[in-house]
Protein backbone atom coordinates (compact mmCIF):
# COMPACT_ATOMS: atom_id res chain seq x y z
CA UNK A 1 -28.26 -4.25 -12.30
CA UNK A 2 -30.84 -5.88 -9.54
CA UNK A 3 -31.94 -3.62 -6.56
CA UNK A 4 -30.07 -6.22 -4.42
CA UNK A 5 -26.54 -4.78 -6.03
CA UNK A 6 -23.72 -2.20 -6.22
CA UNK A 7 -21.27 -0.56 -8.49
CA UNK A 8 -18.13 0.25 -7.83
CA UNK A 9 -16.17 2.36 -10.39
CA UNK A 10 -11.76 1.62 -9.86
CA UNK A 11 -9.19 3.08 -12.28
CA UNK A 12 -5.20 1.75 -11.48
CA UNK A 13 -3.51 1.44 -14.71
CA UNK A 14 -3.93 -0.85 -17.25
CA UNK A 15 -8.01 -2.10 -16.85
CA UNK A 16 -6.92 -5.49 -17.66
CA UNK A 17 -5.04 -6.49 -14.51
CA UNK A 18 -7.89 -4.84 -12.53
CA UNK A 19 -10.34 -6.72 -14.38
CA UNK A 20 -8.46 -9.68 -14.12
CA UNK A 21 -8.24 -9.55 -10.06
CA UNK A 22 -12.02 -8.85 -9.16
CA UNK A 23 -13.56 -11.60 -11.70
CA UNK A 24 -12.16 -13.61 -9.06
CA UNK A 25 -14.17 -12.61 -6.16
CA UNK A 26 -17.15 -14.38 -4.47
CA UNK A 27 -20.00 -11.67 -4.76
CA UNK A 28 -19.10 -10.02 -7.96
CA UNK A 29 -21.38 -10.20 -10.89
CA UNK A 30 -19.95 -8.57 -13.49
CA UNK A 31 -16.81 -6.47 -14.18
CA UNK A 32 -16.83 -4.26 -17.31
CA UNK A 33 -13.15 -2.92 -18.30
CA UNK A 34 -14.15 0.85 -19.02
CA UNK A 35 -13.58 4.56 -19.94
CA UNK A 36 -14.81 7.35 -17.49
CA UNK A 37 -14.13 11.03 -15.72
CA UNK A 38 -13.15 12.46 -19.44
CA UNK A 39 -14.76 15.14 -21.81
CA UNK A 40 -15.49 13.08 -25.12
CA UNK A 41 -18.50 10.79 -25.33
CA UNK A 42 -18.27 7.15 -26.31
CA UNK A 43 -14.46 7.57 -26.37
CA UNK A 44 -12.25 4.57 -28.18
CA UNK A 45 -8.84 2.81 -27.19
CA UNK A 46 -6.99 4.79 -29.45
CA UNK A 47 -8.52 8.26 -28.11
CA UNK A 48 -7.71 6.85 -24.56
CA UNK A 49 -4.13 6.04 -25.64
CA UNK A 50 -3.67 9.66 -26.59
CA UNK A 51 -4.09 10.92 -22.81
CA UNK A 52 -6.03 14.19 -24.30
CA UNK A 53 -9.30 12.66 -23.12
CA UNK A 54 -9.60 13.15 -19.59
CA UNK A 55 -10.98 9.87 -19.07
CA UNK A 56 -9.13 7.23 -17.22
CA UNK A 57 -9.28 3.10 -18.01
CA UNK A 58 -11.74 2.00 -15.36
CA UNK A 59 -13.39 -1.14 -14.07
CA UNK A 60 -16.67 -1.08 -12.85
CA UNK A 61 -17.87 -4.04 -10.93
CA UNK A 62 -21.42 -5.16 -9.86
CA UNK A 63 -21.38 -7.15 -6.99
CA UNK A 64 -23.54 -7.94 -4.14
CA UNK A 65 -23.07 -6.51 -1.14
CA UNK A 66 -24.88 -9.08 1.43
CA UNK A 67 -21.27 -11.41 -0.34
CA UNK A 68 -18.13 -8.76 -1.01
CA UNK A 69 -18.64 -5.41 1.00
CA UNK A 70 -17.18 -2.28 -0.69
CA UNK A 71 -14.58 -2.11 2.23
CA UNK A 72 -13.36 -5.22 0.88
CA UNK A 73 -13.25 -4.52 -2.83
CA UNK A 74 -11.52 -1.00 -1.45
CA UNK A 75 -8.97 -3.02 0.20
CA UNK A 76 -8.43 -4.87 -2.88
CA UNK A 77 -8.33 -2.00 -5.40
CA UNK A 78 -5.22 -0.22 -2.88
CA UNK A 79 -3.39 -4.21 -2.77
CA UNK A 80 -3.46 -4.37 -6.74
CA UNK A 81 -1.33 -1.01 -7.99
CA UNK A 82 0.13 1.86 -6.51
CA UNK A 83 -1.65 4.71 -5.20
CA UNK A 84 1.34 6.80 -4.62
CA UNK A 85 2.08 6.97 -8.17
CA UNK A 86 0.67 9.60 -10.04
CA UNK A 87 -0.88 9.25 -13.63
CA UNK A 88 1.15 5.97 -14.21
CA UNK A 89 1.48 2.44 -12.64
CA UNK A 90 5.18 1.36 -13.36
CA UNK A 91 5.73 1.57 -17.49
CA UNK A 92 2.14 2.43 -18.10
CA UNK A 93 2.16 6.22 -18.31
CA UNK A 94 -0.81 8.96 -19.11
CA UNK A 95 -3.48 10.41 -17.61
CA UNK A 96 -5.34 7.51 -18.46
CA UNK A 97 -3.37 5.44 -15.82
CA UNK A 98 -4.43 7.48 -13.16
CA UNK A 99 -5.46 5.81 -9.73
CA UNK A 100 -9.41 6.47 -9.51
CA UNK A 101 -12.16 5.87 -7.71
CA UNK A 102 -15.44 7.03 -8.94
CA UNK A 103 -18.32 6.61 -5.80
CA UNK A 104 -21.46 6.35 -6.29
CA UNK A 105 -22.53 6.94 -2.79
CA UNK A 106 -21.98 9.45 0.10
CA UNK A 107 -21.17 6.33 1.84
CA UNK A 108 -18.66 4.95 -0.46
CA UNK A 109 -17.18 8.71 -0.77
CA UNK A 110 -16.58 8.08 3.21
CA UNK A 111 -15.30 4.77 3.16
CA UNK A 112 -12.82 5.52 0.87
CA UNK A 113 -11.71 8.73 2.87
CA UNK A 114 -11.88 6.73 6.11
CA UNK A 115 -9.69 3.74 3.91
CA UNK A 116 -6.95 6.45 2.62
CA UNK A 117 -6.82 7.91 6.05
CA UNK A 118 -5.71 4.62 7.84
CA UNK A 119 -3.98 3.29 4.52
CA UNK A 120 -1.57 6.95 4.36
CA UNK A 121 0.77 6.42 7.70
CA UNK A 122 2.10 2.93 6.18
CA UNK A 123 3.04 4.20 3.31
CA UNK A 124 6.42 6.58 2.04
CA UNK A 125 4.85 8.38 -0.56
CA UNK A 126 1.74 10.69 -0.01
CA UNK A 127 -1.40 8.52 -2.17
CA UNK A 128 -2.44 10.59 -5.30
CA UNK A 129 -5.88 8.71 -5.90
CA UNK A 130 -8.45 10.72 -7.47
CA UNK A 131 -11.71 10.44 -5.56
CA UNK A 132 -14.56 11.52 -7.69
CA UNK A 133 -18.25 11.22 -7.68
CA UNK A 134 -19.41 8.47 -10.65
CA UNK A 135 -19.60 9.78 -14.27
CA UNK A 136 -21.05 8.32 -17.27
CA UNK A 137 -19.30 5.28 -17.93
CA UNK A 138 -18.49 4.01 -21.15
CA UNK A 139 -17.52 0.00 -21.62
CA UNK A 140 -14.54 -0.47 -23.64
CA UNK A 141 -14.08 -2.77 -26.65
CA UNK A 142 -15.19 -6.31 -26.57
CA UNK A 143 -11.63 -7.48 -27.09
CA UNK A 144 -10.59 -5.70 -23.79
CA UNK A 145 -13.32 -7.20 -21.87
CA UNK A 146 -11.84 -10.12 -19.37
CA UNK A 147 -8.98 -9.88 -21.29
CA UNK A 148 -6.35 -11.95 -18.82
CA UNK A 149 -8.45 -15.06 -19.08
CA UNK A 150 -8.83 -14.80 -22.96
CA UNK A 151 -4.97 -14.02 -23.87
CA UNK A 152 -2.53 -15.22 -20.78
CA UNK A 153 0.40 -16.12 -22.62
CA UNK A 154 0.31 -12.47 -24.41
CA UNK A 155 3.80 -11.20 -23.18
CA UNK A 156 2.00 -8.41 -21.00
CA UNK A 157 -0.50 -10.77 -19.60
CA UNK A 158 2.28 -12.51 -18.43
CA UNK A 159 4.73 -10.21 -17.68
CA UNK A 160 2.91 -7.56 -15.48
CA UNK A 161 -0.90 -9.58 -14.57
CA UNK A 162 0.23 -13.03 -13.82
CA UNK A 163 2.37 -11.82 -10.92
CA UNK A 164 -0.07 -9.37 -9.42
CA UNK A 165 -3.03 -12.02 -9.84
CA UNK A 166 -0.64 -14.33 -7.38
CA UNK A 167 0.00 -11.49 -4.97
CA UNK A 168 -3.78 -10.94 -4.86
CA UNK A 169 -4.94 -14.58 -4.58
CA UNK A 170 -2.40 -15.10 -1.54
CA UNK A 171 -3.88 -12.17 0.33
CA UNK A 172 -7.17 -12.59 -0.81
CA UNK A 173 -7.73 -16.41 -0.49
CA UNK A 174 -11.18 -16.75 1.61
CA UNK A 175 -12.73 -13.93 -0.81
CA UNK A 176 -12.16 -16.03 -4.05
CA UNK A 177 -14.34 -18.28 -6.02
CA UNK A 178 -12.85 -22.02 -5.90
C-alpha cells in the first residue's frame, strides 16, 4: 500500500459478488477476497464454511481516496446486499455471511455511523451490520480471488452476481472504469 491510499475492510455474504462489484470502480487498486474478525490464524475455506471461526468472508479494497471517497465505497457496500439480514444474505447462511465493516479509522468508524444513521429511516427492518475496528486480515485462496471475472458462467456466478453486478453498474455508472 502507497501513503497516497486507503483500506477499506466490507463483509456481505459471499466475497465473490463483493469482489466482483468494487474491481469495477475508478480509484480502486486492489481488492483481496478475505477472512477476518475470527479467532483462528491463517484460517482456510473449509474452516470458514464451518461457521465455528468467528471470522467473516471479507473484501478489503485499496483505493485512492483523491478518486473513490470512502463515503462512496460505503454507499456501495449498503447498495450490494442486505444489511437488515442477519448472519446470511438470501441462501448464503453462517456467521461467515455476516454484514461487516471493519474501519480502520476514527473517521471511517464515523462515516459509517453517520451512513447507517441516514440509511435506517428508509428501510423496514432495523440494519444488523457489525461495525468493528480492522483485525488481522487474512487473503483467501488464489482460486477465490476475482473470482466473477475468472468463472461467469459457473451457475452461482450467474445466478446470484450477474444480477447484482447490473443493479450496481446502473446506479453506479459515473464511478466505473469504461
Amino acid at each position: 500500500m502507497t501513503t497516497q491510499t486507503e483500506l477499506a475492510t466490507f463483509g456481505g455474504g459471499c466475497f465473490w459478488c463483493i469482489d466482483a462489484a468494487f474491481r469495477q470502480v475508478k480509484g480502486v487498486v486492489q481488492v483481496l477476497s478475505g477472512y477476518a474478525g475470527g479467532e483462528i490464524v491463517a484460517p482456510t475455506y473449509q474452516q470458514i464454511c464451518t461457521g465455528q471461526t468467528g471470522h467473516a468472508e471479507v473484501v478489503q479494497i485499496e483505493f485512492d481516496p483523491t478518486v473513490v471517497t470512502f463515503d462512496t465505497l460505503l454507499a456501495m457496500f449498503f447498495v450490494l446486499h442486505d444489511a437488515t439480514q442477519l448472519n446470511r444474505q438470501g441462501n448464503d447462511i453462517g456467521t461467515q455471511y455476516r454484514s461487516v465493516i471493519f474501519y480502520h479509522s476514527d473517521q471511517q468508524q464515523q462515516s459509517i455511523q453517520e451512513k447507517i444513521a441516514a440509511l435506517q429511516p428508509t428501510l423496514s427492518a432495523p440494519i444488523v451490520t457489525e461495525l468493528s475496528p480492522a483485525p488481522v486480515f487474512y487473503s483467501a485462496e488464489q482460486y477465490h480471488q476475482d473470482y466473477y471475472n475468472a468463472n461467469p458462467n459457473q451457475g452461482y456466478c450467474s445466478i446470484m452476481i450477474a444480477p447484482k453486478i447490473a443493479k450496481f453498474s446502473a446506479i453506479f455508472t459515473n464511478y466505473l472504469i469504461e
